[in-house]
Protein backbone atom coordinates (compact mmCIF):
# COMPACT_ATOMS: atom_id res chain seq x y z
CA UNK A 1 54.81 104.85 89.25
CA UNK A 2 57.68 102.15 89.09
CA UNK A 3 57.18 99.06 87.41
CA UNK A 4 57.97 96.52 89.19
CA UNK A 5 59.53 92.89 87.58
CA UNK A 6 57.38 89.62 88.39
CA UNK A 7 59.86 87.39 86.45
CA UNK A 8 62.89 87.94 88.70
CA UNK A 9 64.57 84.70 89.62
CA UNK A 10 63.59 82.89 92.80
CA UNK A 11 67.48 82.12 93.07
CA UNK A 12 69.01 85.23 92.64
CA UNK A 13 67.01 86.72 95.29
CA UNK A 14 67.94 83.95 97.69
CA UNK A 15 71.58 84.73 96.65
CA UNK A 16 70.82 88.84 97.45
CA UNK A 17 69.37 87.41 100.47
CA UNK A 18 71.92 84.87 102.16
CA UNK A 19 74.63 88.40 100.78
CA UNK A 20 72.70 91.21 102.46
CA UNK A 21 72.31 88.41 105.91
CA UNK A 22 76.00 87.83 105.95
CA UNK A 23 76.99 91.66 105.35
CA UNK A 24 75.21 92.82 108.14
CA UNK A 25 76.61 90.30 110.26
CA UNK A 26 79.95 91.41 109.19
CA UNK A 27 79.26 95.27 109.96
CA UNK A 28 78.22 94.47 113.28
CA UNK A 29 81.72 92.39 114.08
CA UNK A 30 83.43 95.90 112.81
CA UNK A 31 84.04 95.75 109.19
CA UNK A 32 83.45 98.55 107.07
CA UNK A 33 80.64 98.89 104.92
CA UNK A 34 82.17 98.41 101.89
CA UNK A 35 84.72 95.93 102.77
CA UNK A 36 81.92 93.94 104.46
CA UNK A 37 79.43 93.69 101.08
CA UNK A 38 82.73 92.14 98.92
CA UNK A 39 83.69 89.97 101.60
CA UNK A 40 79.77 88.54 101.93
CA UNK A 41 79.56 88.18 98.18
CA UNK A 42 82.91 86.77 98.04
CA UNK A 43 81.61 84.41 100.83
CA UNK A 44 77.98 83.24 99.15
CA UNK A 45 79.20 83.39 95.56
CA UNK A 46 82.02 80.70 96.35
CA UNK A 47 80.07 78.63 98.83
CA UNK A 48 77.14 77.88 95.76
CA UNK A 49 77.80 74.69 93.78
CA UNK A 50 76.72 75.51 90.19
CA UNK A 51 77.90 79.43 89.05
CA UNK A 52 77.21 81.32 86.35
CA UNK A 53 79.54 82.91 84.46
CA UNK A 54 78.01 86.57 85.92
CA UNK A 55 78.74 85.25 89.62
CA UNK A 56 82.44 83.67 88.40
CA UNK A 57 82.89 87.31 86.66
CA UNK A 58 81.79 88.96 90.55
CA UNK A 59 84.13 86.88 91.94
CA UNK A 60 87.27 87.63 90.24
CA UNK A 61 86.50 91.08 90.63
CA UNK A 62 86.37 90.94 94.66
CA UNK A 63 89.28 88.89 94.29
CA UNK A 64 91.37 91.25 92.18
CA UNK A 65 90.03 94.00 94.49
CA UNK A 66 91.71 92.16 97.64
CA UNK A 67 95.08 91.89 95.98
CA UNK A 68 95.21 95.06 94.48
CA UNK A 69 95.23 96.37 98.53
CA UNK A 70 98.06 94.01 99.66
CA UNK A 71 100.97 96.17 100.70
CA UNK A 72 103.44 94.39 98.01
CA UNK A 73 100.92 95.14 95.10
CA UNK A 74 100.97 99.18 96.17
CA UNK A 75 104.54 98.94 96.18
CA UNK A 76 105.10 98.08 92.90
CA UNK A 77 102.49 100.22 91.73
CA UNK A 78 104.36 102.72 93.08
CA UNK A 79 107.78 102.16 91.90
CA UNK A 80 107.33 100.20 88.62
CA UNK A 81 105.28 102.71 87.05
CA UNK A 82 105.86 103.47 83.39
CA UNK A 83 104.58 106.89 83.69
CA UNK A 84 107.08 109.32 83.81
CA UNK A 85 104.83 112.34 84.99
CA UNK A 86 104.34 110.00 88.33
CA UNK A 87 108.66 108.82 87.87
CA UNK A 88 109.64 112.49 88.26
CA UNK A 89 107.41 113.09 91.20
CA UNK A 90 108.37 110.27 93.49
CA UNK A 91 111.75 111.25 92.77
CA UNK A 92 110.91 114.97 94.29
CA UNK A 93 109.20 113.21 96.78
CA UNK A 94 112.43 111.31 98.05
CA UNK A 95 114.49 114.05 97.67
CA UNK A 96 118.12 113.02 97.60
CA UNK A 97 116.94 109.55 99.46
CA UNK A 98 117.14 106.47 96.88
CA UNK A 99 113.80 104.15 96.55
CA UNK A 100 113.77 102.18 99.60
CA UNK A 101 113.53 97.78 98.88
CA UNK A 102 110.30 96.55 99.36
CA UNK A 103 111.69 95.38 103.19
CA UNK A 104 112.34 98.63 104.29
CA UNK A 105 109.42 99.56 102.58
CA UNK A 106 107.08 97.30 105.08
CA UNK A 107 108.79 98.16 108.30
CA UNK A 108 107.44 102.03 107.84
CA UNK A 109 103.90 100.30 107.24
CA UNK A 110 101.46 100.33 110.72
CA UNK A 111 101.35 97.22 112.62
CA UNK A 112 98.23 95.09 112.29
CA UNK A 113 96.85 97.03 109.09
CA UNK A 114 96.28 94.42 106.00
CA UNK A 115 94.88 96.73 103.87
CA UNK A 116 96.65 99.61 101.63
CA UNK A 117 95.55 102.29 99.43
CA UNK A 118 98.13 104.06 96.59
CA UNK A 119 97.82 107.14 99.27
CA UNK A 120 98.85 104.90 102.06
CA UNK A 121 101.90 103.44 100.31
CA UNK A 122 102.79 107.34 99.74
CA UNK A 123 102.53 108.38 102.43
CA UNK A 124 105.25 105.76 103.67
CA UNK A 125 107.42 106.64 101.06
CA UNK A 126 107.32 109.99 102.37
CA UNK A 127 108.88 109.04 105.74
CA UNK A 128 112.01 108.06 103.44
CA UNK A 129 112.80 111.73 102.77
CA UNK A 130 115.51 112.61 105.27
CA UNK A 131 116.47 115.90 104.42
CA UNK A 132 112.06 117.25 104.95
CA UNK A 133 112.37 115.18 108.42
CA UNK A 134 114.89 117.31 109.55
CA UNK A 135 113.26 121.17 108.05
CA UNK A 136 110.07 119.08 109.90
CA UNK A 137 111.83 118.40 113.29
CA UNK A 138 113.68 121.74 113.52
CA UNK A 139 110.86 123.26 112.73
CA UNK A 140 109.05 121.61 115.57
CA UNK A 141 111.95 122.23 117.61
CA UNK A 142 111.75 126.30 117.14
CA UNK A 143 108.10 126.45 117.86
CA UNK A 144 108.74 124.35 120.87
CA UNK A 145 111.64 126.70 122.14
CA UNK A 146 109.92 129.97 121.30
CA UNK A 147 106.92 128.60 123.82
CA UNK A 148 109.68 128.23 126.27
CA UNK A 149 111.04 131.93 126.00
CA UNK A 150 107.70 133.18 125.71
């Protein structure tokens, strides 16, 4: 049987409340899951008055979470990596293509999308590899012509 605690604390479980409101609110405008329980903590935990130092710690987390999806902040984890493992395999990844500025960098990213993952900011940095576009598009191109004779 689990033992349930009597002594919780009639304000943390208005906090868990006013979080678990919001978040479902949030999920039904479209946000994801995940994204939607940060933001409704973020959201509560800033709006209260007095904080702990347990809530404070919460909320630099969420915050730290945010930034580290910004497009700028994949970028340079990326490129200003000290491990040279990862170094030597962006490099194959570019091919003869040099590391594209941060400006060329964004226009490859999707229109309207905020968020970015390490994976996402690869796969842009594929797109810089010229010489695999080409194998890629004649490739394409021989399939496509071979349907045509066929």
């Amino acid at each position: 049987m689990k033992k349930v605690n009597t002594k919780t604390n009639g304000r943390v479980n208005e906090t868990n409340a006013k979080i678990k409101a919001l978040t479902i609110q949030l999920i039904e405008q479209g946000e994801t899951k995940g994204k939607a329980k940060k933001l409704a903590t973020l959201k509560v935990l800033q709006s209260k008055k007095v904080k702990t130092e347990f809530e404070r710690q919460r909320i630099i987390n969420i915050l730290i979470f945010f930034e580290s999806r910004t497009l700028s902040q994949v970028y340079k984890t990326i490129t200003k990596t000290e491990n040279k493992a990862i170094q030597v395999e962006v490099s194959a990844m570019l091919g003869k293509s040099q590391m594209p500025s941060f400006s060329l960098f964004k226009q490859k990213a999707k229109d309207g999308k905020t968020e970015f993952t390490v994976w996402d900011g690869l796969q842009m940095l594929r797109k810089f590899n010229k010489v695999e576009q080409a194998k890629k598009r004649v490739i394409r191109q021989n399939k496509a012509q071979a349907l045509k004779v066929a």
